[in-house]
Protein backbone atom coordinates (compact mmCIF):
# COMPACT_ATOMS: atom_id res chain seq x y z
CA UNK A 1 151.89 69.60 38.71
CA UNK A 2 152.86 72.41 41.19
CA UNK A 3 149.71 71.87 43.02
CA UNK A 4 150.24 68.38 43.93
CA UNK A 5 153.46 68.84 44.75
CA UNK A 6 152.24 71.22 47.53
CA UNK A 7 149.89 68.58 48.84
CA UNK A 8 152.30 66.06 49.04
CA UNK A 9 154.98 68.32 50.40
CA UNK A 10 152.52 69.64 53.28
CA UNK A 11 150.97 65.77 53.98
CA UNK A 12 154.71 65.44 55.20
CA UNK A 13 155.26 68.48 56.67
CA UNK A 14 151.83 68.50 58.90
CA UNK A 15 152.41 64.64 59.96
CA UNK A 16 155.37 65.28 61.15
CA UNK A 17 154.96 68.79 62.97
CA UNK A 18 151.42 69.41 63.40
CA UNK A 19 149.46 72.27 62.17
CA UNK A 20 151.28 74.41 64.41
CA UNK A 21 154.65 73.46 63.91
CA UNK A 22 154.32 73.32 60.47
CA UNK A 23 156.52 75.91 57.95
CA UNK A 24 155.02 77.53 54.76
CA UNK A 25 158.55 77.74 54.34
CA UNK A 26 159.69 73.94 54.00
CA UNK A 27 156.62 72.91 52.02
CA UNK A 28 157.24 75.71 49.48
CA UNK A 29 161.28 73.93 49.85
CA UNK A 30 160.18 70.07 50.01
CA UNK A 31 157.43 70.93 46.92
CA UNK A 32 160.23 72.52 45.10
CA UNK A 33 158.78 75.68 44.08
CA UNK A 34 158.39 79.43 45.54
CA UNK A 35 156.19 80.45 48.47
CA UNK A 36 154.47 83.10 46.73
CA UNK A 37 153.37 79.87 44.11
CA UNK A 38 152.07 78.01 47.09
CA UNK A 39 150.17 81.12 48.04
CA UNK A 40 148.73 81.26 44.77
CA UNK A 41 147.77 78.13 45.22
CA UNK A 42 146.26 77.82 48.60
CA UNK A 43 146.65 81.72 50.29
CA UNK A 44 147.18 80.86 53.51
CA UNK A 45 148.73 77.72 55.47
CA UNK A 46 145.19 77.38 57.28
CA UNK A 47 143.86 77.05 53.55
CA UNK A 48 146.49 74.27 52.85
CA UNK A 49 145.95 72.31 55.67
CA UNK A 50 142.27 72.08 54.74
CA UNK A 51 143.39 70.88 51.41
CA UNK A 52 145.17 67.99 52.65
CA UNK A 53 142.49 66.69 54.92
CA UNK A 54 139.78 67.40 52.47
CA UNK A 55 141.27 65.29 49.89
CA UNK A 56 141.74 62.73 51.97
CA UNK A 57 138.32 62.65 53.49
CA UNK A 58 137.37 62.84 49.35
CA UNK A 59 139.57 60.04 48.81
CA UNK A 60 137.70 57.63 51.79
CA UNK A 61 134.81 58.96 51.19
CA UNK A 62 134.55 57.29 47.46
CA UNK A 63 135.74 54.04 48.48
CA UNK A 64 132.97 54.18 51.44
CA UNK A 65 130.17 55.18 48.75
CA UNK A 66 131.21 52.50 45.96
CA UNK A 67 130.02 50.00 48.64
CA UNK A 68 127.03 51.63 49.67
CA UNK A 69 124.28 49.99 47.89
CA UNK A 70 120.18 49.89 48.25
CA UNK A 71 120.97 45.80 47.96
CA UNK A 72 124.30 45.92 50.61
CA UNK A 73 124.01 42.82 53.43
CA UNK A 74 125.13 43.37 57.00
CA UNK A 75 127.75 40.87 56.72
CA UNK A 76 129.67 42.66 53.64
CA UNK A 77 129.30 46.11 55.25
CA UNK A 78 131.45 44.31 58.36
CA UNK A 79 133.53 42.72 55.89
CA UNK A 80 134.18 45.67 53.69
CA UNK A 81 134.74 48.64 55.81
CA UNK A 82 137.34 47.70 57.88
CA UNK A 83 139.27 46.67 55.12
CA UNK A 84 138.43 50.39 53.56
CA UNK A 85 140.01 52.01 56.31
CA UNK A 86 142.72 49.81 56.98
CA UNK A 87 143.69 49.79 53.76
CA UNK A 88 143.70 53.42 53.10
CA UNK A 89 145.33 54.25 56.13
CA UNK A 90 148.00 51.85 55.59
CA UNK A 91 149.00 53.82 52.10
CA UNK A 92 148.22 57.05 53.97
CA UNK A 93 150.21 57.11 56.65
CA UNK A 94 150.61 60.96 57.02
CA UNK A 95 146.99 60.97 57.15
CA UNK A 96 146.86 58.69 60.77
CA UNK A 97 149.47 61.07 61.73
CA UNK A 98 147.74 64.16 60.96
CA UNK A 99 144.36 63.03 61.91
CA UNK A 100 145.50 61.32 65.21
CA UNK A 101 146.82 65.20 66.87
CA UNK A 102 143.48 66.75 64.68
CA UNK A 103 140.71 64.36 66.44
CA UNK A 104 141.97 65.11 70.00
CA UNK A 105 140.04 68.23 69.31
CA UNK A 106 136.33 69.12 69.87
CA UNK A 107 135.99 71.61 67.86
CA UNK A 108 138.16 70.15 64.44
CA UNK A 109 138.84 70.72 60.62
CA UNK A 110 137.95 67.59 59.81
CA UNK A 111 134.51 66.93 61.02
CA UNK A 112 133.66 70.14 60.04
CA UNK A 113 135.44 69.10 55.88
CA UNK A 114 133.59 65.71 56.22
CA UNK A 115 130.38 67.30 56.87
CA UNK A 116 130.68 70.02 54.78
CA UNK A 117 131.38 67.31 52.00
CA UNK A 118 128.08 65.35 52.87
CA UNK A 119 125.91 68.06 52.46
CA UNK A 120 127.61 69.19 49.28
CA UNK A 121 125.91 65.50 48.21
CA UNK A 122 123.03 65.83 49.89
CA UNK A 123 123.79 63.51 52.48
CA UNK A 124 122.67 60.29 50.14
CA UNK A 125 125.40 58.08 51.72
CA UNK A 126 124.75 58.36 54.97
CA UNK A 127 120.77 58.25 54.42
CA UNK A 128 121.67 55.27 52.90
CA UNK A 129 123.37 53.53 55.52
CA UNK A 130 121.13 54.98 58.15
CA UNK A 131 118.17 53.41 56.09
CA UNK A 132 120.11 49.97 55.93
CA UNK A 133 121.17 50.06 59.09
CA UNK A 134 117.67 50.43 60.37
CA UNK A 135 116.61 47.53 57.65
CA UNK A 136 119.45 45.35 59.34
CA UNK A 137 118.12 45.84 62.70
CA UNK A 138 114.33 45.25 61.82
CA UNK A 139 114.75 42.17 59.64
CA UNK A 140 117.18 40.75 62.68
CA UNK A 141 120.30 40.44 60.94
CA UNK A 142 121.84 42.50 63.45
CA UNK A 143 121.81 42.76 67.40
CA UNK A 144 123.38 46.21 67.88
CA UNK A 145 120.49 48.93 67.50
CA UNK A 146 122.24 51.57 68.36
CA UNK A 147 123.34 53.02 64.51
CA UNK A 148 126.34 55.60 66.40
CA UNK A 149 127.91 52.57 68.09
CA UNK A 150 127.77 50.43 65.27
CA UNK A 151 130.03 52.54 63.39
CA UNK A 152 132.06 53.79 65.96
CA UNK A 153 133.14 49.88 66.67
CA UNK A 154 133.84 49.84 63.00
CA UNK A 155 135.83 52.82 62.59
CA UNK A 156 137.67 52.34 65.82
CA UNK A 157 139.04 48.76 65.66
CA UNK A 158 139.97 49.97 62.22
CA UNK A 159 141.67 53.38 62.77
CA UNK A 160 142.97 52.04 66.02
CA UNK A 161 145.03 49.42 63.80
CA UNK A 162 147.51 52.37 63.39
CA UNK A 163 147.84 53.96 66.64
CA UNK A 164 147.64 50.96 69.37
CA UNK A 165 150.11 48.53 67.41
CA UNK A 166 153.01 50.38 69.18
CA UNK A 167 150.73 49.72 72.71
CA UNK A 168 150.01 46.20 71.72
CA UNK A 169 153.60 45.41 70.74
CA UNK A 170 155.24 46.72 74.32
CA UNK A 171 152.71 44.67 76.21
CA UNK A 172 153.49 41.73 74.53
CA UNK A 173 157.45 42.27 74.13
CA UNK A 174 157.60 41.67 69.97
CA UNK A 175 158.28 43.94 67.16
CA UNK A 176 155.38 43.05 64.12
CA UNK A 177 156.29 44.11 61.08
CA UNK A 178 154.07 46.52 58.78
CA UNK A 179 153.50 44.39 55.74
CA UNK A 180 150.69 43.10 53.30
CA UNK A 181 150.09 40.15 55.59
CA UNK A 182 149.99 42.29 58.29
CA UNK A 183 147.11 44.27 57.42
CA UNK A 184 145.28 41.23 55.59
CA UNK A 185 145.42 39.79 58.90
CA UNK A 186 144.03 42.93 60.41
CA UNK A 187 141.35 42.92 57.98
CA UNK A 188 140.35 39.21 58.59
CA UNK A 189 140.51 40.09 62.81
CA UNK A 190 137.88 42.96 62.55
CA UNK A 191 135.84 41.73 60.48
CA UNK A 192 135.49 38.47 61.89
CA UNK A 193 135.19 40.11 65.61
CA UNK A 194 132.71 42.68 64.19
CA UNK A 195 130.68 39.72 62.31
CA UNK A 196 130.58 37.44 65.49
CA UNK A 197 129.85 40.44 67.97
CA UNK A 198 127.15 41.85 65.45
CA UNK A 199 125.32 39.52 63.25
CA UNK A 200 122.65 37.37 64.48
């Protein structure tokens, strides 16, 4: 379909050059189709560019929420969000890309789509996990107390996966390669330094 096409063709477009940079031209080219049908689509390339980080945020979002249970332990929510993350960002890697130039900013698209998202649900997830977290912390299974650092150490050993390898790899003089093991191991690292550093 046309419409995915576009999404695709702009994912690529917007990794690659920023939102800036980026050409309504060479989407409407790399999508295969005429500008005035990506306009019909999306009217503007500001428009388009919200597309592409709302559906991803849509896309992480559901994986986040299937987890999110009244009965979730401390231990599986450090087991299983890293390996969320990771593993979307490892199939999405336009999205690091994207998100990596959009993040630098204050004022961004994206925490303005992701919130915009949670309200349009009421905000049940993260009541949820506030309300566990808080759970956590009062029955002892955890020993940080502080909910906005708990998931910031989640979310950044996890995102940072993608953007410090390159760092990690020049310190240490290899080359690792980007493969299934390579992110299982990931996975297994977090998680087990988020488990040791934050269960009781």
């Amino acid at each position: 379909m046309s419409k995915e096409k576009i999404l695709e063709a702009a994912r690529e477009e917007f990794a690659e050059y920023g939102f800036s940079g980026a050409r309504v031209d060479r989407i409407a080219e790399k999508a295969k189709i005429n500008k005035a049908m990506l306009f019909y689509y999306f009217s503007s390339k500001e428009n388009l560019y919200k597309s592409v980080l709302k559906e991803a945020a849509e896309k992480l979002m559901s994986q986040i929420k299937s987890i999110v249970t009244p009965e979730l332990k401390a231990r599986t929510f450090l087991e299983k969000m890293p390996e969320i993350y990771i593993r979307y960002f490892s199939r999405n890697r336009e999205i690091v890309k994207i998100l990596g130039r959009e993040l630098m900013n204050e004022d961004n698209y994206y925490k303005l789509i992701i919130t915009e998202l949670l309200e349009n649900e009421e905000r049940k997830t993260p009541h949820l996990i506030k309300k566990l977290i808080d759970r956590w912390i009062n029955n002892g299974e955890i020993v940080e107390t502080d909910q906005f650092n708990l998931l910031m150490n989640i979310i950044s050993l996890s995102v940072f996966s993608f953007m410090g390898k390159q760092i990690a790899e020049a310190v240490l003089g290899i080359k690792v390669k980007e493969d299934k093991a390579f992110f299982d191991k990931r996975i297994k690292s977090v998680s087990n330094l988020l488990k040791r550093g934050m269960l009781k």
